[in-house]
PDB file of N, CA and C in Angstrom:
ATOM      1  N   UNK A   1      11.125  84.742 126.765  1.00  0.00           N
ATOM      2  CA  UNK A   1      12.035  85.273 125.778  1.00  0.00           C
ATOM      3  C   UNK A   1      11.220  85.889 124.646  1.00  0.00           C
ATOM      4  N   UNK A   2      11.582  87.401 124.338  1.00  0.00           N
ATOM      5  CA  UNK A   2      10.823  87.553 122.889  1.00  0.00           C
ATOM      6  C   UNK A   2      12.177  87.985 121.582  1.00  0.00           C
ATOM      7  N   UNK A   3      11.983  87.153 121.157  1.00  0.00           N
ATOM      8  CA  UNK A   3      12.813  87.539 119.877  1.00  0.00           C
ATOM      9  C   UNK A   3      12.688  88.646 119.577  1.00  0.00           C
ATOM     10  N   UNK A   4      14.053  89.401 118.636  1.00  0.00           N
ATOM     11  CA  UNK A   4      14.082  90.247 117.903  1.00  0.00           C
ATOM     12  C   UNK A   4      12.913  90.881 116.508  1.00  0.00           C
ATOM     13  N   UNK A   5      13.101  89.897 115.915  1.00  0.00           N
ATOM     14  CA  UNK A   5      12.337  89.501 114.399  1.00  0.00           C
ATOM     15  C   UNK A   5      10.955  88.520 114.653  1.00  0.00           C
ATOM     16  N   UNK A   6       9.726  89.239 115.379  1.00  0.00           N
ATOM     17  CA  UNK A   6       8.961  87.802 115.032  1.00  0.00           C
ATOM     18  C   UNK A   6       8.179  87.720 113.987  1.00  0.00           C
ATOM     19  N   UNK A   7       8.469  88.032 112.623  1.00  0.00           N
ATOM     20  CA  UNK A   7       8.445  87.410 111.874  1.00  0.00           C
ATOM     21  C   UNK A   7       8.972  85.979 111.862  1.00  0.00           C
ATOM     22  N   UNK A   8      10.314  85.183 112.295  1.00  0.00           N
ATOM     23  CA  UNK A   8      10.196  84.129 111.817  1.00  0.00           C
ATOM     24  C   UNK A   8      10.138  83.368 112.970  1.00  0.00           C
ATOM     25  N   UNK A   9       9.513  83.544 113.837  1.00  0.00           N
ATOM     26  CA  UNK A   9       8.833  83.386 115.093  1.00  0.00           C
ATOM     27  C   UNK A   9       7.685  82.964 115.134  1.00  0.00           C
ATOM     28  N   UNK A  10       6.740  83.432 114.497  1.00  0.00           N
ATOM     29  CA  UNK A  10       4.881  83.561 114.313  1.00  0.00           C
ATOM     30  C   UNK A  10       4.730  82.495 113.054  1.00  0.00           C
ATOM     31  N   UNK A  11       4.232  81.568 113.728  1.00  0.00           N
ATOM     32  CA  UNK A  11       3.681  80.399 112.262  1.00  0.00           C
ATOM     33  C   UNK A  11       2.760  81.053 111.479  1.00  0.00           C
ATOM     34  N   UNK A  12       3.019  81.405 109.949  1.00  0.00           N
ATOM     35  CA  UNK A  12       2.035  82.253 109.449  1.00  0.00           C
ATOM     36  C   UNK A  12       0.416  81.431 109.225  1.00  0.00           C
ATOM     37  N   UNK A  13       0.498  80.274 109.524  1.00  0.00           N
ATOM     38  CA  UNK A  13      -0.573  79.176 109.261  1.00  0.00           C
ATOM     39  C   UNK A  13      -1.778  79.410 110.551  1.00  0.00           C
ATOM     40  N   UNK A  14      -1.342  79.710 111.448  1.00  0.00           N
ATOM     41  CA  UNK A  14      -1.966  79.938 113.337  1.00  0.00           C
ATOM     42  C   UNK A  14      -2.049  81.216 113.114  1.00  0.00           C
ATOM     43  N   UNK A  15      -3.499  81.480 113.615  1.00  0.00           N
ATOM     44  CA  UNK A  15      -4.038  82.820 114.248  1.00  0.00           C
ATOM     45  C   UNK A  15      -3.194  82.958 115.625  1.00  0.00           C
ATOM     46  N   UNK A  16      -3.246  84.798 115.634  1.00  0.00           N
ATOM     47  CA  UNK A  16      -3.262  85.201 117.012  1.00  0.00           C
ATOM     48  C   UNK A  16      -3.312  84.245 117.743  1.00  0.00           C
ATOM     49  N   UNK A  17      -4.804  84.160 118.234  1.00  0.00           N
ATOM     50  CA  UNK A  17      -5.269  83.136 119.631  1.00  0.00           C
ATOM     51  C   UNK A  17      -4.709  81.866 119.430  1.00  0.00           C
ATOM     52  N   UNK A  18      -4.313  81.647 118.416  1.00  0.00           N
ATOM     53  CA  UNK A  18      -4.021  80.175 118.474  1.00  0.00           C
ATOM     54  C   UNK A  18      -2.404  79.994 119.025  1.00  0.00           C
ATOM     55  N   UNK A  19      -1.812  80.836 118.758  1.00  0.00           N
ATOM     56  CA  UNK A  19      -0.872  81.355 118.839  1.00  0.00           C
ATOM     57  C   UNK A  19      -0.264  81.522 120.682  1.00  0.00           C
ATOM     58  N   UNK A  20      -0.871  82.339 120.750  1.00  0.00           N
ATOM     59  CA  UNK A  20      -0.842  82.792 122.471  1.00  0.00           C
ATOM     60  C   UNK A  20      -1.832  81.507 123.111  1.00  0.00           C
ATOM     61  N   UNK A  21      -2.614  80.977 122.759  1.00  0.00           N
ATOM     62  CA  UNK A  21      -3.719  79.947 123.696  1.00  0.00           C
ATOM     63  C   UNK A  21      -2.916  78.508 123.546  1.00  0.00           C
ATOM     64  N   UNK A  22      -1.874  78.243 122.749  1.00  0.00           N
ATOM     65  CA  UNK A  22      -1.010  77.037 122.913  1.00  0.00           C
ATOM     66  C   UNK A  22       0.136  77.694 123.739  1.00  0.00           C
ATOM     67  N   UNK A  23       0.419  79.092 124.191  1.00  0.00           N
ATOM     68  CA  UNK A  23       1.686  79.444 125.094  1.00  0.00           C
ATOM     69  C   UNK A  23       0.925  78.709 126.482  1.00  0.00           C
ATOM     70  N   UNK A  24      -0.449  79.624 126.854  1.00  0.00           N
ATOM     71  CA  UNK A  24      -1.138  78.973 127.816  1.00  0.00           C
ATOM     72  C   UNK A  24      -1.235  77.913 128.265  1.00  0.00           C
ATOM     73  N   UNK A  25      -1.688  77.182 127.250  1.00  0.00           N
ATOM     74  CA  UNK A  25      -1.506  75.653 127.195  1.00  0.00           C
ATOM     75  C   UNK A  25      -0.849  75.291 128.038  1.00  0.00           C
ATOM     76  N   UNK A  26       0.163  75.070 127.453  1.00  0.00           N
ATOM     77  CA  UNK A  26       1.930  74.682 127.634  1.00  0.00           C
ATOM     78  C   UNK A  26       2.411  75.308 129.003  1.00  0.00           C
ATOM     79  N   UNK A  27       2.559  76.469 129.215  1.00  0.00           N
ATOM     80  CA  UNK A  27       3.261  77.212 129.980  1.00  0.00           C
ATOM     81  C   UNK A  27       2.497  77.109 131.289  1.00  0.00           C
ATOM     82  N   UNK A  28       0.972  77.369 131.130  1.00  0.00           N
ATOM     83  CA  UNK A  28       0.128  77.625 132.253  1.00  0.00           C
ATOM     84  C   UNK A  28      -0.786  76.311 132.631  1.00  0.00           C
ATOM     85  N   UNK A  29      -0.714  75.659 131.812  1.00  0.00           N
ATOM     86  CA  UNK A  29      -1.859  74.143 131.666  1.00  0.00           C
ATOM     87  C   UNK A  29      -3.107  74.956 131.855  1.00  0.00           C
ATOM     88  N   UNK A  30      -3.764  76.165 131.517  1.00  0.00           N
ATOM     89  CA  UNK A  30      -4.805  76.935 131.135  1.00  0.00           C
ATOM     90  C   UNK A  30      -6.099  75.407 130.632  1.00  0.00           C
ATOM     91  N   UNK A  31      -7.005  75.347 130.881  1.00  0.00           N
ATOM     92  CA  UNK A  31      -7.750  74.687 130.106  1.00  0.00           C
ATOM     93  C   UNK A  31      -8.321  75.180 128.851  1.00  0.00           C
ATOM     94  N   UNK A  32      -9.056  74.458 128.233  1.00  0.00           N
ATOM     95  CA  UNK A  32      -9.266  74.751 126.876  1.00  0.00           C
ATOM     96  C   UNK A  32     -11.254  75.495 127.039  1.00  0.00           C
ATOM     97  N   UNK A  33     -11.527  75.258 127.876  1.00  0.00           N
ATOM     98  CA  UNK A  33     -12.836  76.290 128.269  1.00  0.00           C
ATOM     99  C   UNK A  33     -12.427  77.824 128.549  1.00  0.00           C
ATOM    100  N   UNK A  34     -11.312  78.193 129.201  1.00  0.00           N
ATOM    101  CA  UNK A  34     -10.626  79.118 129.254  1.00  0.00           C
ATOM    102  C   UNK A  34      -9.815  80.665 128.670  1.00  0.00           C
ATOM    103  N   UNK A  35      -9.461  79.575 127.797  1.00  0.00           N
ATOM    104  CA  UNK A  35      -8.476  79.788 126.678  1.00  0.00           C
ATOM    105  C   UNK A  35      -8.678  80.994 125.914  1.00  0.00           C
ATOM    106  N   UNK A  36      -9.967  81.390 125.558  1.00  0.00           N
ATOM    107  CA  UNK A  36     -11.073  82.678 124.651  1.00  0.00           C
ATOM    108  C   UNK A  36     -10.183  83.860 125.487  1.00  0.00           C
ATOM    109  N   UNK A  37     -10.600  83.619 127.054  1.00  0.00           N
ATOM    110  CA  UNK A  37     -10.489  84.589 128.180  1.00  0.00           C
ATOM    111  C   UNK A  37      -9.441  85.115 128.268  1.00  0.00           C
ATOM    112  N   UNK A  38      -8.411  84.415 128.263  1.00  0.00           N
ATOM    113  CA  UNK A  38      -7.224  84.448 129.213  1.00  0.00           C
ATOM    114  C   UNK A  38      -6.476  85.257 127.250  1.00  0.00           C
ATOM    115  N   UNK A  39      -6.722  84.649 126.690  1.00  0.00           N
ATOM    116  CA  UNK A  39      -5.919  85.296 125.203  1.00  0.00           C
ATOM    117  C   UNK A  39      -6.441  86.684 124.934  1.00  0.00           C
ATOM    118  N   UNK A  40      -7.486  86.822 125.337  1.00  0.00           N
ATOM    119  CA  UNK A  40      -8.404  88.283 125.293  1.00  0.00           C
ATOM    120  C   UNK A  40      -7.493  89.466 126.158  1.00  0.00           C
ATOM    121  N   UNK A  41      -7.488  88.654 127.725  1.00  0.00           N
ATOM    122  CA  UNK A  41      -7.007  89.159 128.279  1.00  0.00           C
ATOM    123  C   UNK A  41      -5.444  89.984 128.395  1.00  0.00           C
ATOM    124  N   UNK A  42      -4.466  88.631 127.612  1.00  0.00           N
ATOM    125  CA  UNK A  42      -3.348  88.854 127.208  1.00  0.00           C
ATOM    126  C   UNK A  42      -2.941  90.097 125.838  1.00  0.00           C
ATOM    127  N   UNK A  43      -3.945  89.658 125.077  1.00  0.00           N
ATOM    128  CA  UNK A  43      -3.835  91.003 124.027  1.00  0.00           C
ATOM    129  C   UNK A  43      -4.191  92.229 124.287  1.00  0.00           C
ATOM    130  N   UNK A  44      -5.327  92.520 125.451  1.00  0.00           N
ATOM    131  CA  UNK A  44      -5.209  93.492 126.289  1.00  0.00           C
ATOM    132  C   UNK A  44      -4.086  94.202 126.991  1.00  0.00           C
ATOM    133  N   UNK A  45      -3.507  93.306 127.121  1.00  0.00           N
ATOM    134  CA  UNK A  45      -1.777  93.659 128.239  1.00  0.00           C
ATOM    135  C   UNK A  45      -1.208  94.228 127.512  1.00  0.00           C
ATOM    136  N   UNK A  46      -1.441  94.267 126.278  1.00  0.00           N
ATOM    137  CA  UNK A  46       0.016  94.218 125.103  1.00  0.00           C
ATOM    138  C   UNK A  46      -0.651  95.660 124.376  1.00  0.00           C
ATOM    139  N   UNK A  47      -1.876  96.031 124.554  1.00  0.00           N
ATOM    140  CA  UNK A  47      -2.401  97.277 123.812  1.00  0.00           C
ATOM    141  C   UNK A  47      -3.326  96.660 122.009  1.00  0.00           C
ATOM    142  N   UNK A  48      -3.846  95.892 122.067  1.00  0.00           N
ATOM    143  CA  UNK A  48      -3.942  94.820 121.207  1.00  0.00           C
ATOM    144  C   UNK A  48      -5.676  94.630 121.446  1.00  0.00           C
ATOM    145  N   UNK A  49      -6.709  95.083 120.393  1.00  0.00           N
ATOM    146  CA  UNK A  49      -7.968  94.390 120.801  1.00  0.00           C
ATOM    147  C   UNK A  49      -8.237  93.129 120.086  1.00  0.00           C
ATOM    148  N   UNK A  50      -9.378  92.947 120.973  1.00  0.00           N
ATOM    149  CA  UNK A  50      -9.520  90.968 121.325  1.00  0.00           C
ATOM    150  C   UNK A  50      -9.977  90.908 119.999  1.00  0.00           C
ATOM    151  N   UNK A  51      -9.945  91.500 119.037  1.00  0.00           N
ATOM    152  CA  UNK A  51     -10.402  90.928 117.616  1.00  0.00           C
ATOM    153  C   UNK A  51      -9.451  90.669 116.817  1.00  0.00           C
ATOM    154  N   UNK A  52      -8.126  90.468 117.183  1.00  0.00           N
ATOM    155  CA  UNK A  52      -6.701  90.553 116.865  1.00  0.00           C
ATOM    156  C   UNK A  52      -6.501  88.587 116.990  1.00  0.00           C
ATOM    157  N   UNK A  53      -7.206  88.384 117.807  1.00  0.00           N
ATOM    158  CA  UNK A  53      -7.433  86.637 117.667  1.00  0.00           C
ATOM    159  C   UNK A  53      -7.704  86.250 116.818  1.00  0.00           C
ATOM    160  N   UNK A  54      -8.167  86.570 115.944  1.00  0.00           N
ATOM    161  CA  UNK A  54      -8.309  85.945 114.624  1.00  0.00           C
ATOM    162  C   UNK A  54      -7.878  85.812 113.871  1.00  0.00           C
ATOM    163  N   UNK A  55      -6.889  86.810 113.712  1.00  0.00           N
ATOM    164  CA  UNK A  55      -5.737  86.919 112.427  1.00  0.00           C
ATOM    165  C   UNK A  55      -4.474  86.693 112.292  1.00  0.00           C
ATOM    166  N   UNK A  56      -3.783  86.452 111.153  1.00  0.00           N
ATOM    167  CA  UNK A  56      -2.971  85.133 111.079  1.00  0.00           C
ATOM    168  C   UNK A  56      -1.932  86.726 110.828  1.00  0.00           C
ATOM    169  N   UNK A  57      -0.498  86.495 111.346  1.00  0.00           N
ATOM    170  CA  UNK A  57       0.674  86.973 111.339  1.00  0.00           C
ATOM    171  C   UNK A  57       0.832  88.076 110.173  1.00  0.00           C
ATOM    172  N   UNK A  58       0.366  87.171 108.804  1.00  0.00           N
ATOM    173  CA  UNK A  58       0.787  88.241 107.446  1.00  0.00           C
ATOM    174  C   UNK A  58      -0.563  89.208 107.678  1.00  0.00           C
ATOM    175  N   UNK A  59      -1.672  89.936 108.420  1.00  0.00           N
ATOM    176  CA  UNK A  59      -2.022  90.788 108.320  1.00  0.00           C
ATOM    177  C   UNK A  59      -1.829  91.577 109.439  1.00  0.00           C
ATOM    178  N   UNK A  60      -0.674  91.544 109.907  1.00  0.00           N
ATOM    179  CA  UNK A  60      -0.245  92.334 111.174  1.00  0.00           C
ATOM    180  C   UNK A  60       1.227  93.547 110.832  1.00  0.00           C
ATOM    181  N   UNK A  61       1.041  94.698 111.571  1.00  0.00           N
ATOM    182  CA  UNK A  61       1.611  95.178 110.667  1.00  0.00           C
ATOM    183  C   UNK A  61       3.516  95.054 112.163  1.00  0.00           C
ATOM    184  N   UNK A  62       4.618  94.938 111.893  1.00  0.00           N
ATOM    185  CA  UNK A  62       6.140  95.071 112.634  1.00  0.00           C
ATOM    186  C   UNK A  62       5.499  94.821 114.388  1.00  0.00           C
ATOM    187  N   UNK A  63       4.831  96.404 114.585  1.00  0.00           N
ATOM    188  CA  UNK A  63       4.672  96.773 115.835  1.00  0.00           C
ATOM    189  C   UNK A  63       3.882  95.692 116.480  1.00  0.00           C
ATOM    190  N   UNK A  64       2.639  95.242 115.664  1.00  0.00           N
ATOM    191  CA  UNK A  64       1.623  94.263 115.863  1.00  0.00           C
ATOM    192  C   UNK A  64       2.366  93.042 116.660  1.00  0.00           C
ATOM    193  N   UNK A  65       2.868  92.680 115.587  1.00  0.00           N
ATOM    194  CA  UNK A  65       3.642  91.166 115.426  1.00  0.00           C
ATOM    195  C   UNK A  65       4.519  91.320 116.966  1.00  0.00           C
ATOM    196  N   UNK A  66       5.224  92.391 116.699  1.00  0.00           N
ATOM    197  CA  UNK A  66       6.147  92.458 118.582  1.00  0.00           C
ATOM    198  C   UNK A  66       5.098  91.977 119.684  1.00  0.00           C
ATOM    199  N   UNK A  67       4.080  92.953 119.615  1.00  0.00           N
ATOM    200  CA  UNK A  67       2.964  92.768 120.259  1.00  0.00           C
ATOM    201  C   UNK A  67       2.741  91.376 120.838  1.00  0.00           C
ATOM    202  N   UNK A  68       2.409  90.550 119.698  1.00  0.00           N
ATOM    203  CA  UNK A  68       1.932  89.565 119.674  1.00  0.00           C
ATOM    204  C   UNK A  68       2.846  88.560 120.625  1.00  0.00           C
ATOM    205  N   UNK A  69       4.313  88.752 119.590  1.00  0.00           N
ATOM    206  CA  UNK A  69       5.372  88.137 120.678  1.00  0.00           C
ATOM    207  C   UNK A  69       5.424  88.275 122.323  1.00  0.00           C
ATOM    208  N   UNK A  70       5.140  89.703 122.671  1.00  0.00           N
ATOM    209  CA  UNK A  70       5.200  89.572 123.907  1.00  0.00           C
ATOM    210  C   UNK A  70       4.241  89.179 124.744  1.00  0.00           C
ATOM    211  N   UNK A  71       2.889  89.202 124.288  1.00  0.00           N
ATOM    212  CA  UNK A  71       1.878  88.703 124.733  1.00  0.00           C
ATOM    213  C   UNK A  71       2.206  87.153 124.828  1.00  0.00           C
ATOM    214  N   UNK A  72       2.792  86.543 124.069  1.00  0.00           N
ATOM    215  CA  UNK A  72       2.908  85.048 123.993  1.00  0.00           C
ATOM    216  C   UNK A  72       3.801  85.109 125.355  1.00  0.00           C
ATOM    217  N   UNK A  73       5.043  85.287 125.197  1.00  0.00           N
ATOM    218  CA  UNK A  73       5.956  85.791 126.348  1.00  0.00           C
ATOM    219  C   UNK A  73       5.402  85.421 127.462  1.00  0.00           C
ATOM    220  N   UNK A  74       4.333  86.881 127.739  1.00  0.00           N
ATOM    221  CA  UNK A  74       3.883  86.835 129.067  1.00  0.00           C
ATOM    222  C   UNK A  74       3.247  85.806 129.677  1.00  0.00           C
ATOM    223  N   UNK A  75       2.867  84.969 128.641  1.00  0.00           N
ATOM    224  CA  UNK A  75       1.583  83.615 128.724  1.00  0.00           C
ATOM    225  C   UNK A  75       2.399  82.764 130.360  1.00  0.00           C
ATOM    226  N   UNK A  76       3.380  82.840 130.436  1.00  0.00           N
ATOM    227  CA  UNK A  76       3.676  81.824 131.531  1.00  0.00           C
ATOM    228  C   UNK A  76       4.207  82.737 132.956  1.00  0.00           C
ATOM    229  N   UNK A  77       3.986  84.290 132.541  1.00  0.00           N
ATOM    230  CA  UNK A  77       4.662  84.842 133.619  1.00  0.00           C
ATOM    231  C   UNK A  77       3.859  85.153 135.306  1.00  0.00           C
ATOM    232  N   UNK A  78       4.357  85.803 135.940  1.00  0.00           N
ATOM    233  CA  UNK A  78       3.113  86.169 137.108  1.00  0.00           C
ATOM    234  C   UNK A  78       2.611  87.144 136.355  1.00  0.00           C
ATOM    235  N   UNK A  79       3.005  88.060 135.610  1.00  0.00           N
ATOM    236  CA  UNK A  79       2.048  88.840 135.159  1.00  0.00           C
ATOM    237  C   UNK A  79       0.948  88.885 135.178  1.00  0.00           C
ATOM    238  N   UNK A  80       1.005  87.310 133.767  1.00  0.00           N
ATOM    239  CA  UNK A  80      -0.433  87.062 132.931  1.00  0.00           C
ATOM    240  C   UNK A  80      -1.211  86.379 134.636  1.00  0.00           C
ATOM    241  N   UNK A  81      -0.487  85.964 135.437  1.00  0.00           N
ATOM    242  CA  UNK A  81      -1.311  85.288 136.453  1.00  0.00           C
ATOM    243  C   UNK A  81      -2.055  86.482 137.233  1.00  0.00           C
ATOM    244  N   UNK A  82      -2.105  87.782 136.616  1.00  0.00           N
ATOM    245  CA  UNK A  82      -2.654  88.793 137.935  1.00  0.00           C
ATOM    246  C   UNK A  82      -1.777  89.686 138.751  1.00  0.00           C
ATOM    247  N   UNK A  83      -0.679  89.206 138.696  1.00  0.00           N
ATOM    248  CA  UNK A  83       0.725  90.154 139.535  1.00  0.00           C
ATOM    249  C   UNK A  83       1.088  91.349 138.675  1.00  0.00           C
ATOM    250  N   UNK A  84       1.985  91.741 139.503  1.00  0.00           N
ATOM    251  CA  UNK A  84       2.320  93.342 138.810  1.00  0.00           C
ATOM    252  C   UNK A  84       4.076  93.084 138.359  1.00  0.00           C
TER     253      UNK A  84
END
């Protein structure tokens, strides 16, 4: 599911990666050696570079933040597993 507004969606306290690497978590049981990869990878999907892990919600600009949402999204889909 990606919300409309993720603004009140995105904990402004959690980075990016932290963000999408607890969808993993959760969704995929991803391990935590992993985790760098697979979030890299995901912000890739979304048009998003991997230096976007670092930053916390309030320096992202509407489009970003969607971004972000759907990347989280995808965290449990076949997508993120490699499928089309």
């Amino acid at each position: 599911m990606v919300y409309q507004n993720p603004d009140s969606t995105l904990n402004p306290s959690h980075t990016v990666g932290f963000t999408i690497g607890r969808a993993l978590r959760k969704l995929r049981g991803t391990p935590r050696a992993k985790l760098d990869v697979e979030t890299r990878r995901l912000l890739a999907k979304v048009g998003l570079d991997a230096r976007y892990a670092s930053v916390h919600p309030d320096q992202l600009s509407g489009g970003q933040k969607q971004r972000v949402a759907i990347a989280r999204a995808l965290a449990g889909t076949a997508l993120c597993r490699g499928g089309r």
